[in-house]
Protein backbone atom coordinates (compact mmCIF):
# COMPACT_ATOMS: atom_id res chain seq x y z
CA UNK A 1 -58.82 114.72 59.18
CA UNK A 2 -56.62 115.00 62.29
CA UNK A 3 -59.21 113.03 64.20
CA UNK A 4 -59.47 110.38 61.72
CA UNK A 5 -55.85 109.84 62.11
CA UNK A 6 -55.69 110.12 65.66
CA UNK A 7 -58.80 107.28 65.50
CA UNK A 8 -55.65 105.09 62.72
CA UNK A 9 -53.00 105.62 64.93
CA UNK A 10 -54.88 104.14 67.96
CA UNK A 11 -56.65 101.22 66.22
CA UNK A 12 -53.08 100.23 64.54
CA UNK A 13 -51.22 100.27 68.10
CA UNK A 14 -54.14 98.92 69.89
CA UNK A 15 -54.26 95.64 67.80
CA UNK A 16 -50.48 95.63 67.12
CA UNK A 17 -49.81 95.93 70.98
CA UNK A 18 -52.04 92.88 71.72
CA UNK A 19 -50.81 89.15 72.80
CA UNK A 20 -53.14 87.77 70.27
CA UNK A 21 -51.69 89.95 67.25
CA UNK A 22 -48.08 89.24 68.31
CA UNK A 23 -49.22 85.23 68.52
CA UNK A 24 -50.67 85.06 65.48
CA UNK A 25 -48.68 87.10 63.43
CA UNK A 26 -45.06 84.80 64.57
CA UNK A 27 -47.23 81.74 65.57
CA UNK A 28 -49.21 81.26 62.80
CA UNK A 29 -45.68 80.99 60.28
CA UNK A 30 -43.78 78.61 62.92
CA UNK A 31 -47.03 76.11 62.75
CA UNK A 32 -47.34 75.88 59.49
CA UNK A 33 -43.71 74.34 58.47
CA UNK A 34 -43.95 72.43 61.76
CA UNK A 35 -47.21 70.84 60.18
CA UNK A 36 -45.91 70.54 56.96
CA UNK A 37 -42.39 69.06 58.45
CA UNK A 38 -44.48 66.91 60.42
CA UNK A 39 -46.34 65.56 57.53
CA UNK A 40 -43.24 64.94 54.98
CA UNK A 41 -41.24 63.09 57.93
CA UNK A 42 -44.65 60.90 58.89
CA UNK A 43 -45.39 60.13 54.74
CA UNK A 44 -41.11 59.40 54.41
CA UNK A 45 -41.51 56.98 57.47
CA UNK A 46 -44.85 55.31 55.85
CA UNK A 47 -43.49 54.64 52.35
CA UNK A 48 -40.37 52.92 53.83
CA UNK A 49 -41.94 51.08 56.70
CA UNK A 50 -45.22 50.43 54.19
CA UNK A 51 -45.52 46.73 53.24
CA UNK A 52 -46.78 45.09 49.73
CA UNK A 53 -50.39 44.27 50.34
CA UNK A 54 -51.10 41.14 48.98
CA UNK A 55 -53.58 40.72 45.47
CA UNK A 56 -54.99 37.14 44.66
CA UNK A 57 -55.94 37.19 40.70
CA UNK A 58 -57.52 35.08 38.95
CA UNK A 59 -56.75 35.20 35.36
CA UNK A 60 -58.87 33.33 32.37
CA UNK A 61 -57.41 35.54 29.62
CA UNK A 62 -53.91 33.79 29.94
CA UNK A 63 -52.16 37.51 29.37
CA UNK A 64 -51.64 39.08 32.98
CA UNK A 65 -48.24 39.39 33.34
CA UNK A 66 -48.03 40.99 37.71
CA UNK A 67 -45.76 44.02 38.26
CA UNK A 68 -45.01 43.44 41.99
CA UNK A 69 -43.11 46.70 41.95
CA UNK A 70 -46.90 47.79 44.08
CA UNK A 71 -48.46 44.64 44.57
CA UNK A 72 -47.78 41.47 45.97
CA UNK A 73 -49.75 39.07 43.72
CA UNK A 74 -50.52 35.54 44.12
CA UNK A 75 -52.54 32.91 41.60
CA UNK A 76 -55.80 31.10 42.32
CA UNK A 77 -55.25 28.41 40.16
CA UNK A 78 -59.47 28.17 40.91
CA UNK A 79 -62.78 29.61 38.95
CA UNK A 80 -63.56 32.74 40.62
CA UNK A 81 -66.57 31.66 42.35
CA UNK A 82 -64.20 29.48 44.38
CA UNK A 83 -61.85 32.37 44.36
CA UNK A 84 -64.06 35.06 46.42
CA UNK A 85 -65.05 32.58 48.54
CA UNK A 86 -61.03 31.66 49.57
CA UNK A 87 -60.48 35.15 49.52
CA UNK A 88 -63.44 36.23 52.11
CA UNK A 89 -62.03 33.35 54.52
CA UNK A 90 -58.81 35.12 54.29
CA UNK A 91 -56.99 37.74 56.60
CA UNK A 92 -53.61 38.60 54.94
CA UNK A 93 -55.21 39.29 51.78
CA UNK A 94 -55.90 43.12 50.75
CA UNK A 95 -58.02 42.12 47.21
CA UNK A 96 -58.92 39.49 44.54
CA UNK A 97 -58.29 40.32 41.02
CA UNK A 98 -60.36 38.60 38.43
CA UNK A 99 -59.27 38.62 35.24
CA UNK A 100 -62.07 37.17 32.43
CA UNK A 101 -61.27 36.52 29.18
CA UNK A 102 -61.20 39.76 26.34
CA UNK A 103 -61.45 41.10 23.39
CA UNK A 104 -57.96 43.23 22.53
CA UNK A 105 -59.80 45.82 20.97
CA UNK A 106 -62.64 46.18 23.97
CA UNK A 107 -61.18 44.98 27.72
CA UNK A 108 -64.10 44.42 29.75
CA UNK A 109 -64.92 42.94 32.88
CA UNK A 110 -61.67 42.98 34.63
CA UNK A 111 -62.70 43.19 38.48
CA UNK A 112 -61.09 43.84 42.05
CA UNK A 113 -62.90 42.30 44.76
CA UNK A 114 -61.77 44.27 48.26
CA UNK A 115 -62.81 44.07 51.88
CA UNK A 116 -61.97 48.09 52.02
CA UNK A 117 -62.71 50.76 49.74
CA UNK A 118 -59.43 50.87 47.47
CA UNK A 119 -57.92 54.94 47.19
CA UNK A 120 -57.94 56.16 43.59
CA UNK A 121 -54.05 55.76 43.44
CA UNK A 122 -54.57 51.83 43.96
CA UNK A 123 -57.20 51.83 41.35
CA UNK A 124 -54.75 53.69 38.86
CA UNK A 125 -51.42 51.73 39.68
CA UNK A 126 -53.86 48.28 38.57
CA UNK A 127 -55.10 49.92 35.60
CA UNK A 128 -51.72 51.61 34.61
CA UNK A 129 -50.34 47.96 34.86
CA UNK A 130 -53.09 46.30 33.06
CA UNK A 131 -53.21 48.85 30.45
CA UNK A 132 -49.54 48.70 29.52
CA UNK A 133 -49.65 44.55 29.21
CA UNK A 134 -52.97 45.16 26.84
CA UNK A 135 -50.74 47.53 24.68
CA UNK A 136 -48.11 45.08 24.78
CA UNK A 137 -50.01 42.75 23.40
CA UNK A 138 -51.61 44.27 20.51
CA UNK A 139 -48.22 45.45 19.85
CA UNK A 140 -47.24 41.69 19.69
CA UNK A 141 -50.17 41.09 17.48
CA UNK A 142 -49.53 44.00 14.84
CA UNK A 143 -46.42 43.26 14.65
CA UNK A 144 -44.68 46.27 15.83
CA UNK A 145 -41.16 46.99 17.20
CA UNK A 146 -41.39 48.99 20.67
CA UNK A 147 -38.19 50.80 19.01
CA UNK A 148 -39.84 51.58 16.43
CA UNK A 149 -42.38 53.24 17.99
CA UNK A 150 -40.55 54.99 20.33
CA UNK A 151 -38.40 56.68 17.60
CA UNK A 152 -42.11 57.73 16.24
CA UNK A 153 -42.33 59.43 19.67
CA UNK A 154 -41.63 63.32 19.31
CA UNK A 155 -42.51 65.83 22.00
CA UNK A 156 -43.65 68.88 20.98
CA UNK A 157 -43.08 72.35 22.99
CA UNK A 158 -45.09 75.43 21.57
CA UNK A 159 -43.21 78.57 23.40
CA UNK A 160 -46.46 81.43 24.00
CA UNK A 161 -45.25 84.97 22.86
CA UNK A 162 -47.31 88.19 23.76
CA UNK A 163 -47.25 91.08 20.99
CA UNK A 164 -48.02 94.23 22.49
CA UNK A 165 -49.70 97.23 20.77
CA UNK A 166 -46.02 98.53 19.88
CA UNK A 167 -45.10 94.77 18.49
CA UNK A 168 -42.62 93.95 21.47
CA UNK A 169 -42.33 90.77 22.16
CA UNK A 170 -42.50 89.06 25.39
CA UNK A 171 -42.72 84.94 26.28
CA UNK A 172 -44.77 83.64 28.97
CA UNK A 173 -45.85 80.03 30.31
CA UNK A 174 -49.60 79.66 30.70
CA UNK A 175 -49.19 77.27 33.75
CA UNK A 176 -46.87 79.79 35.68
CA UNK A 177 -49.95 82.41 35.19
CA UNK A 178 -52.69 80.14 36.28
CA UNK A 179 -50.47 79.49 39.28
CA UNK A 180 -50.14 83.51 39.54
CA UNK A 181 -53.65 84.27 38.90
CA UNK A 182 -55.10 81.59 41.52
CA UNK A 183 -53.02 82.61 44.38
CA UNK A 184 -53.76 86.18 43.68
CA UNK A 185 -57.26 85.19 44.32
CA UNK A 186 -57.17 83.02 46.62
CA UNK A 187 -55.41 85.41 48.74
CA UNK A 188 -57.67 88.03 47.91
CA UNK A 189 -60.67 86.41 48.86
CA UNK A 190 -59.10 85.01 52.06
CA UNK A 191 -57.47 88.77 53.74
CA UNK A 192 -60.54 90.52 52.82
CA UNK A 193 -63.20 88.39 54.38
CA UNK A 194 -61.14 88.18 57.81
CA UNK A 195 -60.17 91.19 58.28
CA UNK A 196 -63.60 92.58 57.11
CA UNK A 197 -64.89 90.46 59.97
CA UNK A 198 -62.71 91.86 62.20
CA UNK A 199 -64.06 95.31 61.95
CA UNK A 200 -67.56 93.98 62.47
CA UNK A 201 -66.61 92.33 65.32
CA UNK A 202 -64.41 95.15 66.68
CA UNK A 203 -67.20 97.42 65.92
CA UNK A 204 -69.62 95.63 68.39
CA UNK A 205 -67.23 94.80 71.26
CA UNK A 206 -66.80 98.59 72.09
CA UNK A 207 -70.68 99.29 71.09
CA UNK A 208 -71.68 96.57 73.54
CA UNK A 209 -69.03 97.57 75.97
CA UNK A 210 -70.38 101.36 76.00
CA UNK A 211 -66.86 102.59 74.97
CA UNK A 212 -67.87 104.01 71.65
CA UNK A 213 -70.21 106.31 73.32
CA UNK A 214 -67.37 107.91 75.15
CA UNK A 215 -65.36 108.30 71.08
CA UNK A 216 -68.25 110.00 69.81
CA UNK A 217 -68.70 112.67 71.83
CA UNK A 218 -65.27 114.13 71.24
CA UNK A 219 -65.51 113.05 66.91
CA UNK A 220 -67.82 112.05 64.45
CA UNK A 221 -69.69 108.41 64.13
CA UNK A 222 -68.69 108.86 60.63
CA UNK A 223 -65.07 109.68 61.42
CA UNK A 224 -64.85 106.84 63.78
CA UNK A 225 -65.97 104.39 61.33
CA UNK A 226 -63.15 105.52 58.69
CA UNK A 227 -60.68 105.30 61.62
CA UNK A 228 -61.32 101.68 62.44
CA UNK A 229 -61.60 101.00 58.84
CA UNK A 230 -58.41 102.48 57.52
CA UNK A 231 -56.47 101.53 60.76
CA UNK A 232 -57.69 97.73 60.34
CA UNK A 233 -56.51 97.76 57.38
CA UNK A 234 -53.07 99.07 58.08
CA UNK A 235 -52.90 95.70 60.67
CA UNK A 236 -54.30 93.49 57.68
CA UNK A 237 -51.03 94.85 55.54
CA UNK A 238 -48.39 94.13 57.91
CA UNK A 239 -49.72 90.77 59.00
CA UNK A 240 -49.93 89.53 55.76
CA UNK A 241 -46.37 90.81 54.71
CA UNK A 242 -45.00 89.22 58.09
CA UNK A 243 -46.61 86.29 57.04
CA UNK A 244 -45.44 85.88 52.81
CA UNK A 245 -41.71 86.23 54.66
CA UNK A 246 -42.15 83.86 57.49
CA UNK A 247 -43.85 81.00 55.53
CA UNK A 248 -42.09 81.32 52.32
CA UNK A 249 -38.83 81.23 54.05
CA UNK A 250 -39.14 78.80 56.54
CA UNK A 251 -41.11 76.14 54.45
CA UNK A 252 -38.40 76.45 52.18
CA UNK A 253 -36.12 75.36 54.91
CA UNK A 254 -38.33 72.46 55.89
CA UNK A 255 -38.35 70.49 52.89
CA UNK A 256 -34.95 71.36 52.04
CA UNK A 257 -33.90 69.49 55.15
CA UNK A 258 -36.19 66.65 54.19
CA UNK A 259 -35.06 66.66 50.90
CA UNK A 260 -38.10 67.17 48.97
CA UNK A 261 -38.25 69.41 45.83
CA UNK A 262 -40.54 72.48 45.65
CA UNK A 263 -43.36 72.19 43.61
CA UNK A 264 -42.12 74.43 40.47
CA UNK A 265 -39.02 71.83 40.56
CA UNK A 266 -41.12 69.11 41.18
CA UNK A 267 -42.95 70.40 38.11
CA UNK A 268 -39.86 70.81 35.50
CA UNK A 269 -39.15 67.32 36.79
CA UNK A 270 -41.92 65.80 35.41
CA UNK A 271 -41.32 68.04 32.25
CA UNK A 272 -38.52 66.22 31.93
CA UNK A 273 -38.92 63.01 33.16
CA UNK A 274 -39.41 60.87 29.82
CA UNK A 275 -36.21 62.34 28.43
CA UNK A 276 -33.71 63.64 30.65
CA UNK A 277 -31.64 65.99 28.56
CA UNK A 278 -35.09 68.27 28.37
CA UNK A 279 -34.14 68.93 32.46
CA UNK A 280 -31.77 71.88 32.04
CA UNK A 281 -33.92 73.09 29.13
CA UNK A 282 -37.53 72.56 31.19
CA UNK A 283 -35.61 74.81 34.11
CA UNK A 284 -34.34 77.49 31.78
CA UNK A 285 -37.44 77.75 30.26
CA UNK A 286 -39.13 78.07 33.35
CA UNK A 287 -36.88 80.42 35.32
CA UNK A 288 -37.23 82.61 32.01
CA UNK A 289 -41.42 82.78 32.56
CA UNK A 290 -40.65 83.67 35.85
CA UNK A 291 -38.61 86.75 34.72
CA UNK A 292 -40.95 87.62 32.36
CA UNK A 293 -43.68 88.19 35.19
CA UNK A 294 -43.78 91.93 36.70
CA UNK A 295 -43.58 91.01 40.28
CA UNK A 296 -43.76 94.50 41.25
CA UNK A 297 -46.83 95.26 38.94
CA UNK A 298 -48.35 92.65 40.60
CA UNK A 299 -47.57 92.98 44.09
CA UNK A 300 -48.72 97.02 43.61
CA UNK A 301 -52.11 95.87 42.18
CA UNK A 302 -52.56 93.37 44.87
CA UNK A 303 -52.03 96.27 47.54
CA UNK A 304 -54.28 98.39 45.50
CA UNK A 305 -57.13 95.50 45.32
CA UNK A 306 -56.68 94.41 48.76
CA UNK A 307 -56.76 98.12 50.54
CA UNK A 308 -59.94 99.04 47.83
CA UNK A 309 -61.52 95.53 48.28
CA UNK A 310 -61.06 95.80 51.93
CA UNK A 311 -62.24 99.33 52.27
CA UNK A 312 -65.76 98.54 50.09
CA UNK A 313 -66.60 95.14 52.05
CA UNK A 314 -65.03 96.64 55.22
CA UNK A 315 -67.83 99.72 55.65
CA UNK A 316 -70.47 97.52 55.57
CA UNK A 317 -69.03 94.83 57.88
CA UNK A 318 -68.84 97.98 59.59
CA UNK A 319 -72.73 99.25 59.09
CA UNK A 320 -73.51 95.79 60.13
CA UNK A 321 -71.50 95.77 63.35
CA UNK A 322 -73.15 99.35 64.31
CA UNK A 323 -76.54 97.84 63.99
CA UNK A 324 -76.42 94.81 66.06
CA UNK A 325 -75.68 93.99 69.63
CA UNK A 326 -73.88 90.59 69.21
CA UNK A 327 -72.25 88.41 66.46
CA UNK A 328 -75.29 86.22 66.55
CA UNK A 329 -77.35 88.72 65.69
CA UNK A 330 -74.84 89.85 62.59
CA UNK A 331 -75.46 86.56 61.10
CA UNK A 332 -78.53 87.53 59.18
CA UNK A 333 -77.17 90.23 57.88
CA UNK A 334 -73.37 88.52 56.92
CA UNK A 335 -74.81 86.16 53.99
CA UNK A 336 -76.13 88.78 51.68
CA UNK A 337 -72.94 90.92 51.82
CA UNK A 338 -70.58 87.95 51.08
CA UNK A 339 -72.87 86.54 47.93
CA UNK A 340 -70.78 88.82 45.49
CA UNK A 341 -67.37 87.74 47.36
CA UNK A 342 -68.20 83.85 46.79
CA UNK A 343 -69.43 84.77 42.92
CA UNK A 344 -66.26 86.01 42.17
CA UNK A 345 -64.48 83.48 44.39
CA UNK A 346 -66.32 80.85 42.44
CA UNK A 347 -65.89 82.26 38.90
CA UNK A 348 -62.31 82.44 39.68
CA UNK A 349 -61.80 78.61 38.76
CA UNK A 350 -64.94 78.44 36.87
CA UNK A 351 -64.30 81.57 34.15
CA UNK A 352 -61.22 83.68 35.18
CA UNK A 353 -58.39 81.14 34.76
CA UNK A 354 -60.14 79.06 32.30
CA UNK A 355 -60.50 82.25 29.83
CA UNK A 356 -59.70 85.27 31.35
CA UNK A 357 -60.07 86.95 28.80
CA UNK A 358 -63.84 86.39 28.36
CA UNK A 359 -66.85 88.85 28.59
CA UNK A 360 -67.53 87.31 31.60
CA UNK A 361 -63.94 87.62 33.56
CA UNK A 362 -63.69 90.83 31.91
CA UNK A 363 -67.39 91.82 33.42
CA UNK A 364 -66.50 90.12 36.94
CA UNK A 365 -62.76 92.46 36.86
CA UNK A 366 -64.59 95.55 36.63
CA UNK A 367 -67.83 95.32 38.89
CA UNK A 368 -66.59 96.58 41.79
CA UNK A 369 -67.79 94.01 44.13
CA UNK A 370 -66.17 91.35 42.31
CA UNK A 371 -63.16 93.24 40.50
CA UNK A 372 -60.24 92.53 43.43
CA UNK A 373 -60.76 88.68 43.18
CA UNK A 374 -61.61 88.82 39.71
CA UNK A 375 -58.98 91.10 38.75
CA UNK A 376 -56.02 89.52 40.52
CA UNK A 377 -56.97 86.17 38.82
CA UNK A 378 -56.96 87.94 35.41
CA UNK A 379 -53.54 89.94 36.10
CA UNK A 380 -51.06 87.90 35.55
CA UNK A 381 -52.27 87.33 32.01
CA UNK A 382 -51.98 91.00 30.80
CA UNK A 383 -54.90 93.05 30.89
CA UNK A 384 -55.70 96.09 28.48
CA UNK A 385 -54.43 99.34 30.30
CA UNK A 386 -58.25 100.72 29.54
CA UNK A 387 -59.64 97.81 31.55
CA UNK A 388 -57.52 98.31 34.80
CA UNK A 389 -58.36 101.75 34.85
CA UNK A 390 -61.99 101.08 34.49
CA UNK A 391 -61.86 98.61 37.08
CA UNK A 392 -59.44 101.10 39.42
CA UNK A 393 -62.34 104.10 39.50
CA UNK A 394 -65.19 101.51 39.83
CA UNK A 395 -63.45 100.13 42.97
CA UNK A 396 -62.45 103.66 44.25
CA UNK A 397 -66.10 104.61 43.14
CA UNK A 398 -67.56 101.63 44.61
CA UNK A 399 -66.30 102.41 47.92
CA UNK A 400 -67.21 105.92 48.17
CA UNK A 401 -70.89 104.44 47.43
CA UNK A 402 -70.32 101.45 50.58
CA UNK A 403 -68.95 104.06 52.65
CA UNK A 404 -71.53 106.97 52.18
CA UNK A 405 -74.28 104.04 52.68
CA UNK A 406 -72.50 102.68 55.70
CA UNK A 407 -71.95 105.99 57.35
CA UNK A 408 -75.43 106.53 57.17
CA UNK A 409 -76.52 103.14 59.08
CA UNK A 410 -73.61 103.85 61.39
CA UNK A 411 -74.32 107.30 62.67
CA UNK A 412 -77.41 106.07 63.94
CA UNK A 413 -76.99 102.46 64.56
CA UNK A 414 -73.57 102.62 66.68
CA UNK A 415 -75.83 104.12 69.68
CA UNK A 416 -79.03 101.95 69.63
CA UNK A 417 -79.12 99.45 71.84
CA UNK A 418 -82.15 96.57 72.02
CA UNK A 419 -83.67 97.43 68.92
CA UNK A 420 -84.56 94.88 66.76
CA UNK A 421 -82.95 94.88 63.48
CA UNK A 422 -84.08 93.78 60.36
CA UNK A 423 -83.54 95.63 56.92
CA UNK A 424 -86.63 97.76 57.11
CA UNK A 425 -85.05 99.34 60.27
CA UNK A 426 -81.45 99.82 58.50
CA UNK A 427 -83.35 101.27 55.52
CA UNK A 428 -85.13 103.83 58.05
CA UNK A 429 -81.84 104.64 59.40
CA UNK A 430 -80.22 105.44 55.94
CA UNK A 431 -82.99 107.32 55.21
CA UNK A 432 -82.71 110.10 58.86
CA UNK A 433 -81.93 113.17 58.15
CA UNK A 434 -79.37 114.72 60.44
């Protein structure tokens, strides 16, 4: 045991002492609010330096009433075969509108002629505009008072309420948990394939570089794998806390200076943007969800998930890095072990936050190859106590079972050199005595 922590201590202060780490770890937090100041500042400059491209129309229906709020729009007073044929002669011109005569009850055939693919948003600004002068117009011809209907307008707010087992009662916002639930994941899957790489290459650097068989001889190949494992890890946890400080804090300073709203405000904002006396309500309500989370529930399951996640992928990124004698040659052997990372990585959006209560989230939480992405995704939406634990011992389990596998490909792999590995070979090796 002492050897394995000598084997910690020296990966942890080996990594932690380098340039790189130190670069990356302060680095890697200063670039990303530079990029994202750099961003707001060059979008701020192009909407007020941006100029009203110009939109020819030609309208047969008689209705189209132009909102040059977005558009500068100008009449061909022409049929619209004469119309395209003006408009591909022209230079200032960004698009011809042509406008046919419609039914009310079944617009068809409306048409923008362009020299450039249009972006969606262009698209939806025209159709926004068009749509509201179509429901103008049948408002016109029902006779009905835009008063009227806007008194008929009520917005409806259902509040969600958990019931436990012991009937407390306890609110929560479904969008705030999605939002929980796909970071968690994201996250997840993110630390766990890098740093599981990192062991793998690690691993082959000192292989290749005959270092690791000056380690063995004084411990274990087995020992030495747990070493690099566990110390890697220990790296993995203090980057990523470094990181969640730096970021959070300092691209909260960046578009604070730029005066742009974060996204939950930017959120209650839109919450609140057809009536605002719903503002102050829309922020209570969600400042209350986010009390109603347990942050430190969360934050311990993450470090459980990330360490047992970590630990299971990381011994065989570690068997893998034993066997081989360069990266290049890892790559035949990378795909297979990251298929179960990219199902759950996948189900994440396509079952987990869509129902996460399903058999199939609930299935994808406890496997253990699965459970930390799956399970994070799920947390924030209350799991049944059984469930965790389940998915807890078939993670610890899980990586007893990678580990015991691994060890066996390592103790044998981590001191051939120019063999050629394929999976028959690394089942041969699991299968030494010794």
């Amino acid at each position: 045991m002492n050897k394995i922590l000598l084997i910690i201590q020296r990966e942890f202060l080996n990594r932690v002492q380098k340039k790189s780490f130190l670069i990356a770890t302060i680095l890697l937090p200063l670039i990303f609010p530079a990029i994202m100041a750099i961003l707001v500042y060059a979008a701020i400059e192009q909407r007020k330096n941006a100029e009203k491209e110009t939109i020819y129309y030609v309208d047969e229906s008689g209705f189209f009433v132009p909102d040059t709020s977005k558009f500068r729009f100008k009449r061909f007073e022409v049929d619209v075969n004469t119309a395209k044929q003006a408009f591909q002669e022209s230079q200032s011109s960004y698009g011809l509108l042509y406008i046919p005569r419609f039914d009310l009850a079944n617009p068809r055939g409306v048409s923008l002629y362009t020299k450039v693919n249009p972006s969606p948003n262009e698209i939806g600004d025209l159709e926004y505009m068009l749509s509201n002068r179509i429901r103008e117009l049948k408002m016109q011809k029902f006779k009905i008072d835009q008063k009227l209907l806007d008194s008929l307008k009520t917005d409806v707010s259902i509040q969600s309420i958990n019931v436990s087992d012991a009937g407390l009662e306890k609110s929560s916002d479904s969008k705030v948990l999605f939002g929980v639930g796909m970071t968690c994941g994201i996250l997840m899957y993110m630390f766990i394939f890098i740093y599981g790489a990192q062991i793998m290459q690690g691993i082959i650097e000192e292989k290749t570089s005959k270092v690791v068989e000056v380690i063995v001889s004084s411990v274990k190949p087995f020992q030495l794998m747990m070493g690099k494992i566990v110390g890697l890890a220990s790296v993995g946890l203090l980057q990523f806390l470094i990181w969640i400080v730096l970021i959070t804090t300092l691209s909260s300073v960046v578009l604070a200076l730029f005066g742009v709203e974060m996204p939950q405000q930017q959120m209650m904002n839109e919450m609140s943007q057809d009536n605002p006396a719903m503002q102050n309500q829309a922020g209570m309500e969600f400042l209350k969800a986010m009390g109603q989370i347990p942050f430190g529930f969360v934050i311990f399951n993450f470090l459980f998930y990330f360490l047992g996640g970590y630990l299971l992928y990381g011994a065989l990124f570690a068997a893998v890095g034993s066997a081989v004698d360069s990266p290049a040659e890892a790559q035949q052997f990378m795909f297979p072990i990251t298929i179960p990372m990219l199902i759950s990585y996948f189900g994440l959006f396509t079952f987990i936050l869509e129902d996460p209560h399903g058999p199939i989230s609930v299935w994808l939480s406890i496997i253990p190859f699965t459970s930390p992405i799956a399970m994070m995704g799920r947390i924030g939406f209350g799991v049944p106590e059984w469930q965790l634990i389940l998915s807890m011992v078939s993670l610890i389990g899980g990586f007893m079972f990678t580990t015991w596998v691994a060890g066996r490909i390592y103790r044998v792999g981590i001191l051939m050199h120019g063999t050629k590995i394929n999976y028959k070979v690394m089942a041969k090796w699991f299968m030494m005595k010794g």
